[in-house]
Every structure is written in C-alpha cells, then in structure tokens.
Protein backbone atom coordinates (compact mmCIF):
# COMPACT_ATOMS: atom_id res chain seq x y z
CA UNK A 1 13.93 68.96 -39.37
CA UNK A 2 13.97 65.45 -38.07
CA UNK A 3 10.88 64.54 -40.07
CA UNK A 4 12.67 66.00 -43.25
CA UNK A 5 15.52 63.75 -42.24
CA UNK A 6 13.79 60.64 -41.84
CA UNK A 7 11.95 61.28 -45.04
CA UNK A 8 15.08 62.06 -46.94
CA UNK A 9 16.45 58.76 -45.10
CA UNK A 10 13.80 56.77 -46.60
CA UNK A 11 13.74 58.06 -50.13
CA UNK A 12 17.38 57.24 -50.38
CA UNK A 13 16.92 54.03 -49.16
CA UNK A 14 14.00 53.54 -51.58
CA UNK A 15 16.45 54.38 -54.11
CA UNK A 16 19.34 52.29 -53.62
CA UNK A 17 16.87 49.46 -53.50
CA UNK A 18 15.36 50.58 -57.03
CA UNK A 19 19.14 50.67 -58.39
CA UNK A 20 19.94 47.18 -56.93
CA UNK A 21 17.00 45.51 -58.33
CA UNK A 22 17.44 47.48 -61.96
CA UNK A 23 21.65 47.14 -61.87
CA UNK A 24 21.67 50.48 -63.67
CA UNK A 25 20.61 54.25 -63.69
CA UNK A 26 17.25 54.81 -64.59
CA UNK A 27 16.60 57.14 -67.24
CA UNK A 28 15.08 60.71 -67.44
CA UNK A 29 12.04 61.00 -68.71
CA UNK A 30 13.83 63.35 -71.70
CA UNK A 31 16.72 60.91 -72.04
CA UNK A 32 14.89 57.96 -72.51
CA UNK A 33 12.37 59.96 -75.09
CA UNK A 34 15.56 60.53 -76.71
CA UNK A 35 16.23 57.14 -77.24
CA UNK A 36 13.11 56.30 -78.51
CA UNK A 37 13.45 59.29 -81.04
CA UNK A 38 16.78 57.73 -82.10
CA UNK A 39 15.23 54.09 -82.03
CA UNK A 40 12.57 55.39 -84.33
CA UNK A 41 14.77 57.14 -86.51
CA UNK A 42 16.53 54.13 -87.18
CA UNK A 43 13.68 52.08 -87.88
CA UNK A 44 12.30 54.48 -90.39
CA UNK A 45 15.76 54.56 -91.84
CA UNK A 46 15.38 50.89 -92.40
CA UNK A 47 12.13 50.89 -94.01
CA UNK A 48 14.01 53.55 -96.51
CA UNK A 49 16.51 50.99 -97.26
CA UNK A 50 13.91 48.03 -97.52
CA UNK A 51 11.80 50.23 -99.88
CA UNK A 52 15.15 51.49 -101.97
CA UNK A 53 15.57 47.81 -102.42
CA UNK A 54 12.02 46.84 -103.46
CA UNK A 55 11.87 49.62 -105.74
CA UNK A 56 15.13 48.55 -107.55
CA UNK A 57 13.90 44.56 -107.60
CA UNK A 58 10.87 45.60 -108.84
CA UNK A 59 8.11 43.74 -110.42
CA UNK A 60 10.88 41.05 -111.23
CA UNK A 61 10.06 38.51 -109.15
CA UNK A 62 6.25 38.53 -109.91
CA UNK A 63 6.02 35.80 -112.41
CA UNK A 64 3.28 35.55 -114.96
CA UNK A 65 -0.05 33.85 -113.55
CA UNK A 66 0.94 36.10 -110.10
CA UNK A 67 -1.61 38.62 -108.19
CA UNK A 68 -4.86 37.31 -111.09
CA UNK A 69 -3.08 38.28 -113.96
CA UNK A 70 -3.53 35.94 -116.73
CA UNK A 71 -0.14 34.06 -117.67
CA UNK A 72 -0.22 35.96 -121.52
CA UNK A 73 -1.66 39.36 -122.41
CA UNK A 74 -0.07 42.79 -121.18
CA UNK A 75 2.02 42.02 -117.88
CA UNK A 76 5.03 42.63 -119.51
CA UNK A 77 4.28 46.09 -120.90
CA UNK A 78 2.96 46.49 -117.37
CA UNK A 79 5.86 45.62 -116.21
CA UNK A 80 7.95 47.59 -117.91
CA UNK A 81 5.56 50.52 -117.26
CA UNK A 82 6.05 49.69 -113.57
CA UNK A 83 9.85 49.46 -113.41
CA UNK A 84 9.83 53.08 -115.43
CA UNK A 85 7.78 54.62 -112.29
CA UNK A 86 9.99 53.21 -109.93
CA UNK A 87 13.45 54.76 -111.26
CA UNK A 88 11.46 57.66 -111.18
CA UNK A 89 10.99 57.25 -107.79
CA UNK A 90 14.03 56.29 -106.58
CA UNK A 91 15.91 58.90 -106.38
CA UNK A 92 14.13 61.17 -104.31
CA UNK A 93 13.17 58.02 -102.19
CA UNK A 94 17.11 57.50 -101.71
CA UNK A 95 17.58 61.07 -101.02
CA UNK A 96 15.07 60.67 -97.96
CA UNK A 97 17.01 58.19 -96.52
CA UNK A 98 20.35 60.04 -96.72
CA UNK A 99 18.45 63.07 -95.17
CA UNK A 100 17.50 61.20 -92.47
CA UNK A 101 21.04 59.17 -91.91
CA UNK A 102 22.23 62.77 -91.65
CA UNK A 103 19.76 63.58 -88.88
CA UNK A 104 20.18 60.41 -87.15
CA UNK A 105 23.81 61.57 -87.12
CA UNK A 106 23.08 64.93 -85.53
CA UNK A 107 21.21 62.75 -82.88
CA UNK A 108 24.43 60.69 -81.99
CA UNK A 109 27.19 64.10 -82.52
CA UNK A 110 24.89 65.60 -79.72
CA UNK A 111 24.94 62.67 -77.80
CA UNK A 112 28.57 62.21 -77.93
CA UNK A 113 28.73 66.23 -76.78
CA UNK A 114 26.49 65.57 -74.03
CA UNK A 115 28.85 62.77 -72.76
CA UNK A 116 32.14 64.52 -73.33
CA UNK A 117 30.93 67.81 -71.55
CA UNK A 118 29.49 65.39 -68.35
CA UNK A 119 32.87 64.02 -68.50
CA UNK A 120 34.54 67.21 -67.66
CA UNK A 121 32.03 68.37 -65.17
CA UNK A 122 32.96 65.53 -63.44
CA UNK A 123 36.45 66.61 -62.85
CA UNK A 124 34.52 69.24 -60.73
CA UNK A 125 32.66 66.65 -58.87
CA UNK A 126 29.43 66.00 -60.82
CA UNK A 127 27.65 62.55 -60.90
CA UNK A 128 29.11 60.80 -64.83
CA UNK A 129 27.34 57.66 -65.67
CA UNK A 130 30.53 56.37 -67.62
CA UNK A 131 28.91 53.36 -68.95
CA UNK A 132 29.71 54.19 -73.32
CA UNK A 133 27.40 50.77 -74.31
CA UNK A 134 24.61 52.82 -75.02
CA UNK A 135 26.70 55.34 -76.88
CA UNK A 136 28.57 52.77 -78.75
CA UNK A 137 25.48 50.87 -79.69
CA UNK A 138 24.16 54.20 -81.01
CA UNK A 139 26.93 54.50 -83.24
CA UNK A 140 27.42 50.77 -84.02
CA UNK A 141 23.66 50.70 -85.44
CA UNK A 142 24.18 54.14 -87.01
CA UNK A 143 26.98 52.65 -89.23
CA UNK A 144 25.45 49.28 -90.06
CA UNK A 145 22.48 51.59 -91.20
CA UNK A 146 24.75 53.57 -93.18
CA UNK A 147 26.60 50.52 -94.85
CA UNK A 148 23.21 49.36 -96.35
CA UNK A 149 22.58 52.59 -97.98
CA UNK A 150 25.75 52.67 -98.95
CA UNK A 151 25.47 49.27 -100.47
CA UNK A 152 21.87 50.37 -102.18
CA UNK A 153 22.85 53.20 -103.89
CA UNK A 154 26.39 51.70 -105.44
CA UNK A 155 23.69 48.95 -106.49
CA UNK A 156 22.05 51.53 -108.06
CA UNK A 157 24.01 53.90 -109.64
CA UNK A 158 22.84 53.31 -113.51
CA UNK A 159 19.58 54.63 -112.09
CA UNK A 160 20.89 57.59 -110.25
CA UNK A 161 23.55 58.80 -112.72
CA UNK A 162 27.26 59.85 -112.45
CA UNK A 163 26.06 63.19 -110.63
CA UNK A 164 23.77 62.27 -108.16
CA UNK A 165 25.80 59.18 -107.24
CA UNK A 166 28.93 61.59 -106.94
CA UNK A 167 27.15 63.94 -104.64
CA UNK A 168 25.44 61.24 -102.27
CA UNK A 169 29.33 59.41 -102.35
CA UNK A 170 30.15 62.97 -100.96
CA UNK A 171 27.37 63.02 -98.01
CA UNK A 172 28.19 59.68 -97.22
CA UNK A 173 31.75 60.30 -97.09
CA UNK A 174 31.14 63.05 -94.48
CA UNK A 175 28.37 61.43 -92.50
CA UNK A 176 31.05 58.85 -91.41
CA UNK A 177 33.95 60.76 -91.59
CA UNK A 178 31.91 63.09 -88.74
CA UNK A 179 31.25 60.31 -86.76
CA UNK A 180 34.53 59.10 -86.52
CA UNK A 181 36.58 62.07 -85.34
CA UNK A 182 34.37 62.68 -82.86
C-alpha cells in the first residue's frame, strides 16, 4: 500500500507539473478528435463556399489570349458553353454545403449538450472545465461560415430560382435560429 501511495504521489505530482507548464486541461484523445472533425468540417465547408463562388464568377475573368487560347476564334462560345455547365452545377454544389452547415451544426448542438449536462453534474460534485472559449469559438466560426453561404446563395438566386432559394432561406433560417436558443 505504501508503494501504491508513493506512486499515486508521484503521478499527481507529474500532473500538476504537466498542467502548469500547458495552463490548461489537456484533451481526451476523443475530445480533441472531435475538434479536429469539427475543424475539418469547417474547412471543407469553406472550400464549398470558395467553389460556389468560382462557379458563379466563372470563366469571366479569363480574358482572351489566357490559358493558349488564341485572342479570336471560339472562346466565347466556349465560354458561354462553360458558364451553362456551371449553373448546372451549382445548385447541387450549394446544396452540399448547406448539408454540411447542417451537420457542422449537429456537431456544435451536441457540444453545447455535453457542456450543459457537465454543468449540472457538477452541482453533484463532478470535475466542469467551465472555460466556454472553445465553445464560443465553435459557434463564432460556425456563423461566419454560415453568413458566407448566406451571402453566396442571395448572390445567386437568378441561378437557383424562386423555389430553391425559398427552401434553402428556410434551412438557413433554422440552422441559426437552432443555434441561438440553445
């Protein structure tokens, strides 16, 4: 028993001197791979939005003479041909990225459940890291996200139609609606 104390003695001490040097909690190995998920998530939801974008801008800024085409001759039937593909595109491209704001959302609701419930337990005594930056950042990012897509798909709403743009209005309207009563 005294070598289980000493042990335990020195683990403890092993870890206050971890915490001191780090000035915060460490992370689980399952919290901090759901971070990355989230951080990944994001970034994907990004590329949507950078992609949404390029689609609608199109070939426009390629001037004649651009990428070995010759300055005359069929680039703008090409063009044309091009920017026909791409509103074909972009609505099931935009509807990818709304999917995945929605999951992105899940990701932060069930964060925000796993705080609140850790927040009563510790009313009964349970450890509650009670630092909310990494929460709030979470949601901070979430909504910049969303105001970009929100912003791309008003831009594009003579390519979407009255319908689609109505329902996708909807989704957004509950996506933050969700996130802020809770």
């Amino acid at each position: 028993l005294r070598l289980v104390a000493v042990l335990k003695g020195i683990l403890e001490g092993e870890k206050a001197a971890v915490l001191k040097r780090d000035h915060h909690l460490p992370l689980s190995f399952h919290r901090r791979q759901e971070e990355l998920k989230f951080a990944l998530g994001l970034q994907r939801l990004q590329h949507r939005i950078h992609e949404v974008q390029a689609l609608r801008d199109g070939p426009k800024g390629e001037g004649p003479g651009q990428g070995g085409m010759p300055a005359g001759g069929v680039l703008p039937w090409m063009q044309s041909l091009m920017a026909g593909a791409a509103l074909q595109e972009l609505p099931a491209l935009i509807l990818e990225a709304v999917k995945e704001l929605e999951a992105a959302k899940q990701q932060v609701l069930k964060r925000i459940q796993i705080w609140k419930r850790q927040q009563q337990l510790a009313g009964n005594g349970a450890l509650f890291e009670e630092n909310l930056a990494p929460l709030q950042k979470r949601c901070e990012s979430l909504v910049e996200v969303y105001f970009q897509l929100h912003q791309q798909v008003m831009a594009a709403s003579t390519e979407l139609g009255p319908e689609l743009q109505s329902r996708l209005l909807e989704r957004f309207s509950e996506v933050l609606s969700s996130l802020v009563k809770r």
